[in-house]
Protein backbone atom coordinates (compact mmCIF):
# COMPACT_ATOMS: atom_id res chain seq x y z
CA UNK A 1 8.60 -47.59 38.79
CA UNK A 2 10.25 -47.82 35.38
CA UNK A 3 12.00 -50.59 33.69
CA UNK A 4 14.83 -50.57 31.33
CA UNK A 5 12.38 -52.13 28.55
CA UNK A 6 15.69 -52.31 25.88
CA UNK A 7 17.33 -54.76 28.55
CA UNK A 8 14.60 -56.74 29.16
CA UNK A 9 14.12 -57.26 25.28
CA UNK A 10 17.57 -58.27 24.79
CA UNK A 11 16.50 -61.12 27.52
CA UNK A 12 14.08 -62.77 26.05
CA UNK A 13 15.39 -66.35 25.96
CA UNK A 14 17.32 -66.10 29.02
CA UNK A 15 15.84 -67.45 32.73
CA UNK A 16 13.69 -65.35 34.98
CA UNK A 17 16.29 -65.82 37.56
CA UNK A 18 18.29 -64.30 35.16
CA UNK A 19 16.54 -61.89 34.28
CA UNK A 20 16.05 -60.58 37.99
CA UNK A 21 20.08 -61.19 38.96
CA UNK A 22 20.09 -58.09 36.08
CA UNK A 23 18.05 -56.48 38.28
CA UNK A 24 15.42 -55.95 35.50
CA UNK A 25 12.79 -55.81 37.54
CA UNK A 26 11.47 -53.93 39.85
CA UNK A 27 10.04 -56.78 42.16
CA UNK A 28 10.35 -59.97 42.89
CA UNK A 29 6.92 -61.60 42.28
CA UNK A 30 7.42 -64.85 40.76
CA UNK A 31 5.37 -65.69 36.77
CA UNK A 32 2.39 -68.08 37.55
CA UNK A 33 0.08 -69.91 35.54
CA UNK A 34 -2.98 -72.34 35.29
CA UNK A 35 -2.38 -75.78 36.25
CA UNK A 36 -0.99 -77.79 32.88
CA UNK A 37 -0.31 -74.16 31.20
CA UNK A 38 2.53 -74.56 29.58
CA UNK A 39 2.98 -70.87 29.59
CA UNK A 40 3.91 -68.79 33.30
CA UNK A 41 2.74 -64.93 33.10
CA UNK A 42 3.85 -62.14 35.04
CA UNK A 43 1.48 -58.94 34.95
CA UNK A 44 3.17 -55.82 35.55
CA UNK A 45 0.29 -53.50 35.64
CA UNK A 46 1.81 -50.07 36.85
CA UNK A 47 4.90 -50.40 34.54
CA UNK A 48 2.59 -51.57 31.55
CA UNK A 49 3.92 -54.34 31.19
CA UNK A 50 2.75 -58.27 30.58
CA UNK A 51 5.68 -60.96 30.77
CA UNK A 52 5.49 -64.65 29.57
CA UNK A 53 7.52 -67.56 30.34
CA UNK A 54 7.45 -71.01 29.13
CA UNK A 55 7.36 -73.31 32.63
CA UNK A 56 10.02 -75.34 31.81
CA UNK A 57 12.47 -73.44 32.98
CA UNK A 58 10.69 -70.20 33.26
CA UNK A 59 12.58 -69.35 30.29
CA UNK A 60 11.46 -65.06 29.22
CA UNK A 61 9.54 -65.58 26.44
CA UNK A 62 7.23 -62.56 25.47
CA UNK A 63 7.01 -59.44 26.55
CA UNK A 64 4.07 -56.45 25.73
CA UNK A 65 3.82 -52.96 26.33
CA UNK A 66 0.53 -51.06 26.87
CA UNK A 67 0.70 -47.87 25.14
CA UNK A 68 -2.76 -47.15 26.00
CA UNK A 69 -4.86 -48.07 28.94
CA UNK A 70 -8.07 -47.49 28.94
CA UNK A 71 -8.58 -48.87 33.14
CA UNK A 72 -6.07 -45.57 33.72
CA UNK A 73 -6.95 -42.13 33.35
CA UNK A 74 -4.37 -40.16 31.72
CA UNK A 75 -2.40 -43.11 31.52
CA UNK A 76 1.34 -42.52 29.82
CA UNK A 77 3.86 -46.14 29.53
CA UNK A 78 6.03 -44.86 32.42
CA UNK A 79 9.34 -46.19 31.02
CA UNK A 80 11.70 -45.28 28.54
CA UNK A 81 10.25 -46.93 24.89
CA UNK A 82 12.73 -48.63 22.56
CA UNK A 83 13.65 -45.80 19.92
CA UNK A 84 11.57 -45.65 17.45
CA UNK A 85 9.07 -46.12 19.36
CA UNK A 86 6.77 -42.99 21.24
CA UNK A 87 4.12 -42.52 23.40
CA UNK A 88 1.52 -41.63 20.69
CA UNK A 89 1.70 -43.58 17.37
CA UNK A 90 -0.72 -43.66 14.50
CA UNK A 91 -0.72 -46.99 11.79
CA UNK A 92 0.52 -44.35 9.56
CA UNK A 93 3.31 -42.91 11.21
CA UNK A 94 3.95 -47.22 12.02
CA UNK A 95 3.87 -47.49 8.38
CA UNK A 96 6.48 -44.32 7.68
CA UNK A 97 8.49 -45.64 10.05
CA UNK A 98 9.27 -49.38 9.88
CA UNK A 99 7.92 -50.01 6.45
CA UNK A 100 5.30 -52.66 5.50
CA UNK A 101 4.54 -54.92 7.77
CA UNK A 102 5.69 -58.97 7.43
CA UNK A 103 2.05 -59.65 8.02
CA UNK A 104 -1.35 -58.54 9.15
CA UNK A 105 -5.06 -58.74 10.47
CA UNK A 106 -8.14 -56.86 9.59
CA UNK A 107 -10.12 -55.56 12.00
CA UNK A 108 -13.00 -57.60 13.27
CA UNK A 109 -15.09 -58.60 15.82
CA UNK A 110 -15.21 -61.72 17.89
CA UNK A 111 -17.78 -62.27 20.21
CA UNK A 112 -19.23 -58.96 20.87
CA UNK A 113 -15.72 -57.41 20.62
CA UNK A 114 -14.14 -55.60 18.31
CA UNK A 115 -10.32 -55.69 17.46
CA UNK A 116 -8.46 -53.19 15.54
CA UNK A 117 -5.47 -54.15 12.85
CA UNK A 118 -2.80 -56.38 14.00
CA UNK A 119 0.55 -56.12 12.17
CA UNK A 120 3.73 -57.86 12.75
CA UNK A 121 7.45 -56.71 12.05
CA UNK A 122 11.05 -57.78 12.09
CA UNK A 123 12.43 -55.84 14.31
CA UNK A 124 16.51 -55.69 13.88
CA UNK A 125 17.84 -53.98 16.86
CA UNK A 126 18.25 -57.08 18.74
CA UNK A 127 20.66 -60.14 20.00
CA UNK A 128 18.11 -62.22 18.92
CA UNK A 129 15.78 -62.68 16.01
CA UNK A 130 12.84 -60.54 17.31
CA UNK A 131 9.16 -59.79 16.01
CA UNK A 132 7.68 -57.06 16.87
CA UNK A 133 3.61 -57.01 16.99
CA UNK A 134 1.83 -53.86 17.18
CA UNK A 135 -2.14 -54.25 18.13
CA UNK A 136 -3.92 -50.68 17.28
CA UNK A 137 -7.50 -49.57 18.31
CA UNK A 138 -10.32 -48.52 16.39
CA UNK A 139 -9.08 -45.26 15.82
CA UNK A 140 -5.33 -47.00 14.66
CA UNK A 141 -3.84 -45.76 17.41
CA UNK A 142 -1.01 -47.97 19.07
CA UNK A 143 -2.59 -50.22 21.51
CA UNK A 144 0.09 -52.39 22.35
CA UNK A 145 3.62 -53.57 21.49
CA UNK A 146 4.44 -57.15 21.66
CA UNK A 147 8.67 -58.47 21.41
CA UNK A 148 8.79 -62.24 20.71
CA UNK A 149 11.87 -64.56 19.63
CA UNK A 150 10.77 -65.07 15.53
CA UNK A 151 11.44 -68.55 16.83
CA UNK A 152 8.08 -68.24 18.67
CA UNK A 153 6.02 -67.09 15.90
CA UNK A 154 3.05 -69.19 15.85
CA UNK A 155 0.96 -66.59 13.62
């Protein structure tokens, strides 16, 4: 099923009641997290898509796209991507496109697994302040997309 991902960025902030009386997503399975989390997450594996929510509230918060899943074979994001953005994107054709990025990670490896580069971005598009993170594989390939308030930068 796809999901109008431009929407459901220019929601972050607002309720997940909200955000479903939109009619922004597809189902209505309600964000849940550990006892004492402070943090409510709703994973929306066939859209490619991972939601979080602060509990108080269950105020939208986060939400990532998975360009590239490895669990599924021939796997394509089956929505619409925010322009720029495409299926297929190299750290170069990142760096052609949105410039140099406000911050980022080496690769490395923690604990038997290894991480790719991790760069962050203003993106500008928005209601809201927005950062955009972009995680990329070995190969700096897009892994995923992450859209946070800058207000919930904690990097």
């Amino acid at each position: 099923m796809t999901v109008n991902v431009e929407a459901l960025i220019n929601s972050l902030g607002k309720s997940y009641s909200e955000i479903v009386a939109l009619g922004l997503l597809p189902y209505k399975t309600e964000p849940r997290g550990a006892s004492g989390s402070s943090i409510l997450t709703l994973n929306m594996a066939k859209e490619g898509l991972f939601l979080a929510f602060h509990r108080e509230g269950v105020i939208f918060r986060e939400v990532s796209l998975k360009i590239q899943n490895d669990k599924a074979k021939n796997w394509i994001f089956p929505s619409d991507l925010p322009l720029p953005l495409q299926p297929s994107m190299s750290r170069e054709w990142v760096h052609k496109t949105f410039g140099k990025p406000d911050k980022a990670e080496p690769p490395q490896v923690v604990a038997n697994l290894a991480f790719g580069w991790t760069e962050r971005f203003t993106a500008v598009r928005y209601q809201l302040p927005i950062t955009m993170q972009i995680s990329y594989d070995l190969q700096e390939m897009v892994k995923k997309v992450t859209f946070l308030p800058t207000s919930e930068l904690r990097w």
